[in-house]
Structure formats: C-alpha cells, structure tokens
N, C-alpha and C. Protein backbone atom coordinates (compact mmCIF):
# COMPACT_ATOMS: atom_id res chain seq x y z
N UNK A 1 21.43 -10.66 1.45
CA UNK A 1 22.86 -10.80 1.55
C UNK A 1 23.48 -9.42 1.55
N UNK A 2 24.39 -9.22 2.37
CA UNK A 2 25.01 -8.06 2.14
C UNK A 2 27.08 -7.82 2.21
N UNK A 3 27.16 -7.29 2.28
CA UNK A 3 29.06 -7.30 3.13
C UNK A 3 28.88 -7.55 4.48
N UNK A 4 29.73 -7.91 5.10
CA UNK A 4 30.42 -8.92 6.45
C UNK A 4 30.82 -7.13 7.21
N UNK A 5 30.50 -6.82 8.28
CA UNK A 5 30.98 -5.77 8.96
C UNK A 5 30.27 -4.69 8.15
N UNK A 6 29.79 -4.06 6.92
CA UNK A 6 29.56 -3.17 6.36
C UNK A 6 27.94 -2.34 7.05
N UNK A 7 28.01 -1.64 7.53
CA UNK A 7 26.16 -0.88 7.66
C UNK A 7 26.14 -0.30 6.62
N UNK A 8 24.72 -0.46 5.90
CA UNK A 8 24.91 0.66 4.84
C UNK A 8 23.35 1.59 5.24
N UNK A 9 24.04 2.58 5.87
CA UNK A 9 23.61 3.89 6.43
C UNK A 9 22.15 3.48 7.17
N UNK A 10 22.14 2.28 7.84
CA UNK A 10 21.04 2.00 8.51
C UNK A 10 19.59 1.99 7.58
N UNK A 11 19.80 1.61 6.16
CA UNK A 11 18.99 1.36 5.10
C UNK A 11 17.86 0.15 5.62
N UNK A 12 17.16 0.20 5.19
CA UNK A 12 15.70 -0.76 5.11
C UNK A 12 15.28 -1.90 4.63
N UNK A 13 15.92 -3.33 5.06
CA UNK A 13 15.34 -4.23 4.03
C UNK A 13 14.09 -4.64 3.53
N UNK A 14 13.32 -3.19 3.95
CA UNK A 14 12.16 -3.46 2.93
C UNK A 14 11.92 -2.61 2.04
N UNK A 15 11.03 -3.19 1.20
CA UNK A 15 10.98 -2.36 -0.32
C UNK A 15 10.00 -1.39 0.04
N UNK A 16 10.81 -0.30 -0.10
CA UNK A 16 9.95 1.03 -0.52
C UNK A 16 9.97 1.94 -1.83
N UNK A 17 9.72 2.05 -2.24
CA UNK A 17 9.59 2.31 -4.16
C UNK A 17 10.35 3.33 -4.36
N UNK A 18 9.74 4.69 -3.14
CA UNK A 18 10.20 6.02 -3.87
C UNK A 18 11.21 6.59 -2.40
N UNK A 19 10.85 6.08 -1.39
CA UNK A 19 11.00 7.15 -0.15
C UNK A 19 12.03 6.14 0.78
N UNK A 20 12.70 5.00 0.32
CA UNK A 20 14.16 4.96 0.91
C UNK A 20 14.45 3.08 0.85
N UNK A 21 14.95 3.15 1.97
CA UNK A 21 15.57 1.39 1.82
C UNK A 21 16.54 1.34 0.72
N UNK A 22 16.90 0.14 0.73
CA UNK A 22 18.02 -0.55 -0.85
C UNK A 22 17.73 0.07 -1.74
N UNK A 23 16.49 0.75 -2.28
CA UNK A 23 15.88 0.54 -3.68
C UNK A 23 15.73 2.53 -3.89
N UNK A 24 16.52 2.93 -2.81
CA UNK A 24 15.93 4.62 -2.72
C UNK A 24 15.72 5.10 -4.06
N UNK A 25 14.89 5.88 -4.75
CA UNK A 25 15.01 6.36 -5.71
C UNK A 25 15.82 7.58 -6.16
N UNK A 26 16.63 7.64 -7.43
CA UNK A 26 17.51 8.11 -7.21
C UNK A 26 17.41 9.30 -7.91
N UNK A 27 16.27 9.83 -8.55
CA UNK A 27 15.90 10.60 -8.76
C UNK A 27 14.78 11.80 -8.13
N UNK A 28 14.88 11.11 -6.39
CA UNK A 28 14.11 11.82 -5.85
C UNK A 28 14.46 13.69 -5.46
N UNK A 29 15.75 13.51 -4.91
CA UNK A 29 16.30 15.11 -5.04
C UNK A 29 15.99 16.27 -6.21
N UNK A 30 16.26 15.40 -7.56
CA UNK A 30 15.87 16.21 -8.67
C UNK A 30 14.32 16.43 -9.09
N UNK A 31 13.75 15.85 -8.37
CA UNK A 31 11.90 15.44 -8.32
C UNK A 31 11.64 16.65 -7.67
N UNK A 32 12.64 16.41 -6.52
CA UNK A 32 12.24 17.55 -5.22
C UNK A 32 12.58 19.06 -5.97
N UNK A 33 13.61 19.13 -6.53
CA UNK A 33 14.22 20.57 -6.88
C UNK A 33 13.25 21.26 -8.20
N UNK A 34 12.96 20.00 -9.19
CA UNK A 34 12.07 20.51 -9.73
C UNK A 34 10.29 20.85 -9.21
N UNK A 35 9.88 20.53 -8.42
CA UNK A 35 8.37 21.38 -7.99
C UNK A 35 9.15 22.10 -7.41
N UNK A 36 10.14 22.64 -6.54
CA UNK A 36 10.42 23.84 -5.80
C UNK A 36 10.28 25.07 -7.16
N UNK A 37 11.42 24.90 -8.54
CA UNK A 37 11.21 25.56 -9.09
C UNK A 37 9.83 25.40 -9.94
N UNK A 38 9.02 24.87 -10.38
CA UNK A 38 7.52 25.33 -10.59
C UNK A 38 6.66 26.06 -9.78
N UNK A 39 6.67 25.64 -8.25
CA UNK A 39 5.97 26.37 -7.96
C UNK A 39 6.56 27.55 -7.15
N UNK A 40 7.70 28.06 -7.75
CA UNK A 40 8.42 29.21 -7.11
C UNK A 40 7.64 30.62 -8.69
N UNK A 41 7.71 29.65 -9.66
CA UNK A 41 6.99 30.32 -10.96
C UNK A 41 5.78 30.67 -11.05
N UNK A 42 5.02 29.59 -10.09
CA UNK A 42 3.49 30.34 -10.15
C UNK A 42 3.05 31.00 -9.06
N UNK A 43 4.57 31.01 -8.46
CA UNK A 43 3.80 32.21 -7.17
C UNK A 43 4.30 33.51 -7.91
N UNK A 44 5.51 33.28 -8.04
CA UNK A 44 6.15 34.35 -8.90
C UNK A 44 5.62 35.31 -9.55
N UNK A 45 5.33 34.62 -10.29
CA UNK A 45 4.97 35.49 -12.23
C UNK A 45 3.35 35.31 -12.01
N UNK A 46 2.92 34.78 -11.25
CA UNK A 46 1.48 34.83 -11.75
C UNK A 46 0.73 35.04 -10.50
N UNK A 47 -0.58 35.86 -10.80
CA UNK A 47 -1.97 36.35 -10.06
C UNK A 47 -2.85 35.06 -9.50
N UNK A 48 -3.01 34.96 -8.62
CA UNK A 48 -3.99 34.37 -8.11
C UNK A 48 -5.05 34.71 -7.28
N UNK A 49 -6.36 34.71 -8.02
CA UNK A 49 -7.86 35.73 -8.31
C UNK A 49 -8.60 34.55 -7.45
N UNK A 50 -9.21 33.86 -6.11
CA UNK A 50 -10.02 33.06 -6.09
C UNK A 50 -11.73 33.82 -6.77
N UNK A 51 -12.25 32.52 -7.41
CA UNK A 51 -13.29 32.89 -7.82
C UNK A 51 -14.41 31.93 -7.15
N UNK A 52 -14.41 30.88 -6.54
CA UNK A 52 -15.42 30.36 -5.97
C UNK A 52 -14.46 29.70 -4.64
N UNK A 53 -14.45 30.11 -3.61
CA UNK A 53 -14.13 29.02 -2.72
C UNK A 53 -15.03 27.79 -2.69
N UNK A 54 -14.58 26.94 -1.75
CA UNK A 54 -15.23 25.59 -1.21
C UNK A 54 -15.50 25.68 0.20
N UNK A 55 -15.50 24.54 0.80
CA UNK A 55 -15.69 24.09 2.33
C UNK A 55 -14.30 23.13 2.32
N UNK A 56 -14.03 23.66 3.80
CA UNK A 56 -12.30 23.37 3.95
C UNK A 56 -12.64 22.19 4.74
N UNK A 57 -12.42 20.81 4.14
CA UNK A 57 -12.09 19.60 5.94
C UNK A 57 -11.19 19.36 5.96
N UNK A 58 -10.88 20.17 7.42
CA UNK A 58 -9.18 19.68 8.12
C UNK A 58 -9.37 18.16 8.58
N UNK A 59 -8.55 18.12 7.73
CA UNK A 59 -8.02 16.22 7.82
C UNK A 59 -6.32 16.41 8.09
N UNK A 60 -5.48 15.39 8.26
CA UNK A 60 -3.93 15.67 8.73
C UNK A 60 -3.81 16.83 7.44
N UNK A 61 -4.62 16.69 6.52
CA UNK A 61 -3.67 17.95 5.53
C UNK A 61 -4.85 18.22 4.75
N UNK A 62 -5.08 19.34 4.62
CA UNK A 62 -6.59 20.31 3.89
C UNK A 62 -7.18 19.95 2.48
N UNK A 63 -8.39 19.60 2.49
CA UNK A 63 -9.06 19.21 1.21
C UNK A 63 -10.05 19.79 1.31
N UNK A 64 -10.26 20.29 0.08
CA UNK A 64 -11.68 20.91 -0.40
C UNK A 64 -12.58 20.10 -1.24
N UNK A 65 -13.15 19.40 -0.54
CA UNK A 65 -14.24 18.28 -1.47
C UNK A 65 -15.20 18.80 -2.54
N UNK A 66 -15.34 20.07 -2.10
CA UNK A 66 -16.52 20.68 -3.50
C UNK A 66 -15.52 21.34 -4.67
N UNK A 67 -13.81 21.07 -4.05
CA UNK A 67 -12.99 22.11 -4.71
C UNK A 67 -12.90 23.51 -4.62
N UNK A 68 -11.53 24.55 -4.84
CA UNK A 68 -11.81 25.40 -4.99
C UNK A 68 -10.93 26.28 -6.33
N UNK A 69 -11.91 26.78 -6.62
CA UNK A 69 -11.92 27.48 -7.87
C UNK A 69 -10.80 28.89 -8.14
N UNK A 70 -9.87 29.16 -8.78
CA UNK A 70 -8.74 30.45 -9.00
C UNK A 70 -8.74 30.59 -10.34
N UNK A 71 -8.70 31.84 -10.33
CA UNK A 71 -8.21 32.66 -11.84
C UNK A 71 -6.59 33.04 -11.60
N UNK A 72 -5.94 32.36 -12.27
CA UNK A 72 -4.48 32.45 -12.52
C UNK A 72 -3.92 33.49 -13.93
N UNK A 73 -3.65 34.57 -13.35
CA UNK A 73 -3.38 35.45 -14.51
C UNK A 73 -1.85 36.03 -14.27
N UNK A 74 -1.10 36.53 -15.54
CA UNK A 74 0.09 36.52 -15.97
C UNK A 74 0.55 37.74 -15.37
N UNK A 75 1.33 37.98 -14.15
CA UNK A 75 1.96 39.48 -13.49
C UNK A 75 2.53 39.76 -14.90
N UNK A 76 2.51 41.25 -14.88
CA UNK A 76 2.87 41.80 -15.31
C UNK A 76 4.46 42.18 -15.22
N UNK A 77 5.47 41.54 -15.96
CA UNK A 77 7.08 41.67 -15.68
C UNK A 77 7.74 42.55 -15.78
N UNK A 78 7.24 43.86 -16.27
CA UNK A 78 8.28 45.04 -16.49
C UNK A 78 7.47 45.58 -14.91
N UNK A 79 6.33 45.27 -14.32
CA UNK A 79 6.84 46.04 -12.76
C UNK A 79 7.45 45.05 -11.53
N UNK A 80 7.92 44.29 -12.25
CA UNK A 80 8.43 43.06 -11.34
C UNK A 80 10.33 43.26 -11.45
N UNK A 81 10.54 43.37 -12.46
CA UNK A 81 11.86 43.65 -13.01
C UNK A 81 12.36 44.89 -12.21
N UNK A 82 13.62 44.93 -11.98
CA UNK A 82 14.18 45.90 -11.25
C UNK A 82 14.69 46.98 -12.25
N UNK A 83 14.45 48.26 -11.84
CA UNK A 83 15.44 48.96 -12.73
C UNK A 83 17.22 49.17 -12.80
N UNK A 84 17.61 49.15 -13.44
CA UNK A 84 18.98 49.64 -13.13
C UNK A 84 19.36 51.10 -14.12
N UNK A 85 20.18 52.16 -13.19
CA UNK A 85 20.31 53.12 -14.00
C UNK A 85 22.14 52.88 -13.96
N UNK A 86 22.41 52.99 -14.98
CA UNK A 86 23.76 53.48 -15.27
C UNK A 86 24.21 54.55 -15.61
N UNK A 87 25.37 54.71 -14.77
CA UNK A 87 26.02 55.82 -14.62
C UNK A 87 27.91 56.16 -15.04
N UNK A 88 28.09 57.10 -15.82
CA UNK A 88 29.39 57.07 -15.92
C UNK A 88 30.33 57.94 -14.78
C-alpha cells in the first residue's frame, strides 16, 4: 500500500536489508563515514612492513587464499606534524 499519486524516489518493493528499497538502512552514510575515517588512520599514522606475501586470484575483486601477512607499526608523529614558527 502506498499514497495515491505519490513516487517515493523510485524505491524498491523488495526487501533489501542494508543497500536500499522501503527498508534503506539508515545508518548506512554514518557506516560509510566511519571506515573512511579508520582507514584514513591506518594509512595515516601507521607503517606498513609486508612480511610474507601470498598468491593473488583475481576474481571480480582480489583474494589471497594463503593470505597475506604485514607488520603494522606506529609512524612516528613529531615528523609527520608540521612545524610552525612564530613570529612577532
């Protein structure tokens, strides 16, 4: 059932959980904004050392079935930080 004349934005009457129709989730934007900022932090602030690669199968999107292995270590922030000198 819906309103008489109303489209509502060419929505989906079928159920999709997370990714749209009637039921869109409405916390997906803030889902989205938060991994942008996580992984804006571990590119950021932190080293990434591979220590064992794998074997890559290109499938529509890359998996490493044997896995691959990184040493994630903490940049160092005072050469990351900008200086500022002040002046009178």
């Amino acid at each position: 059932m819906g309103f008489q004349g109303v489209e509502l934005n060419g929505a989906s009457r079928h159920f999709m959980a997370f990714g749209g129709g009637m039921r869109f989730c409405v916390g997906a934007d803030f889902a989205k904004v938060q991994m942008a900022v996580f992984i804006h932090n571990l590119v950021t602030k932190y080293r990434w050392q591979p220590i064992k690669g794998g074997n890559i199968a290109r499938t529509p999107g890359l998996q490493f079935p044997d896995g691959f292995h990184v040493q994630i270590m903490e940049k160092d922030q005072r050469k990351q930080d900008p200086q500022y000198i002040i002046t009178d």
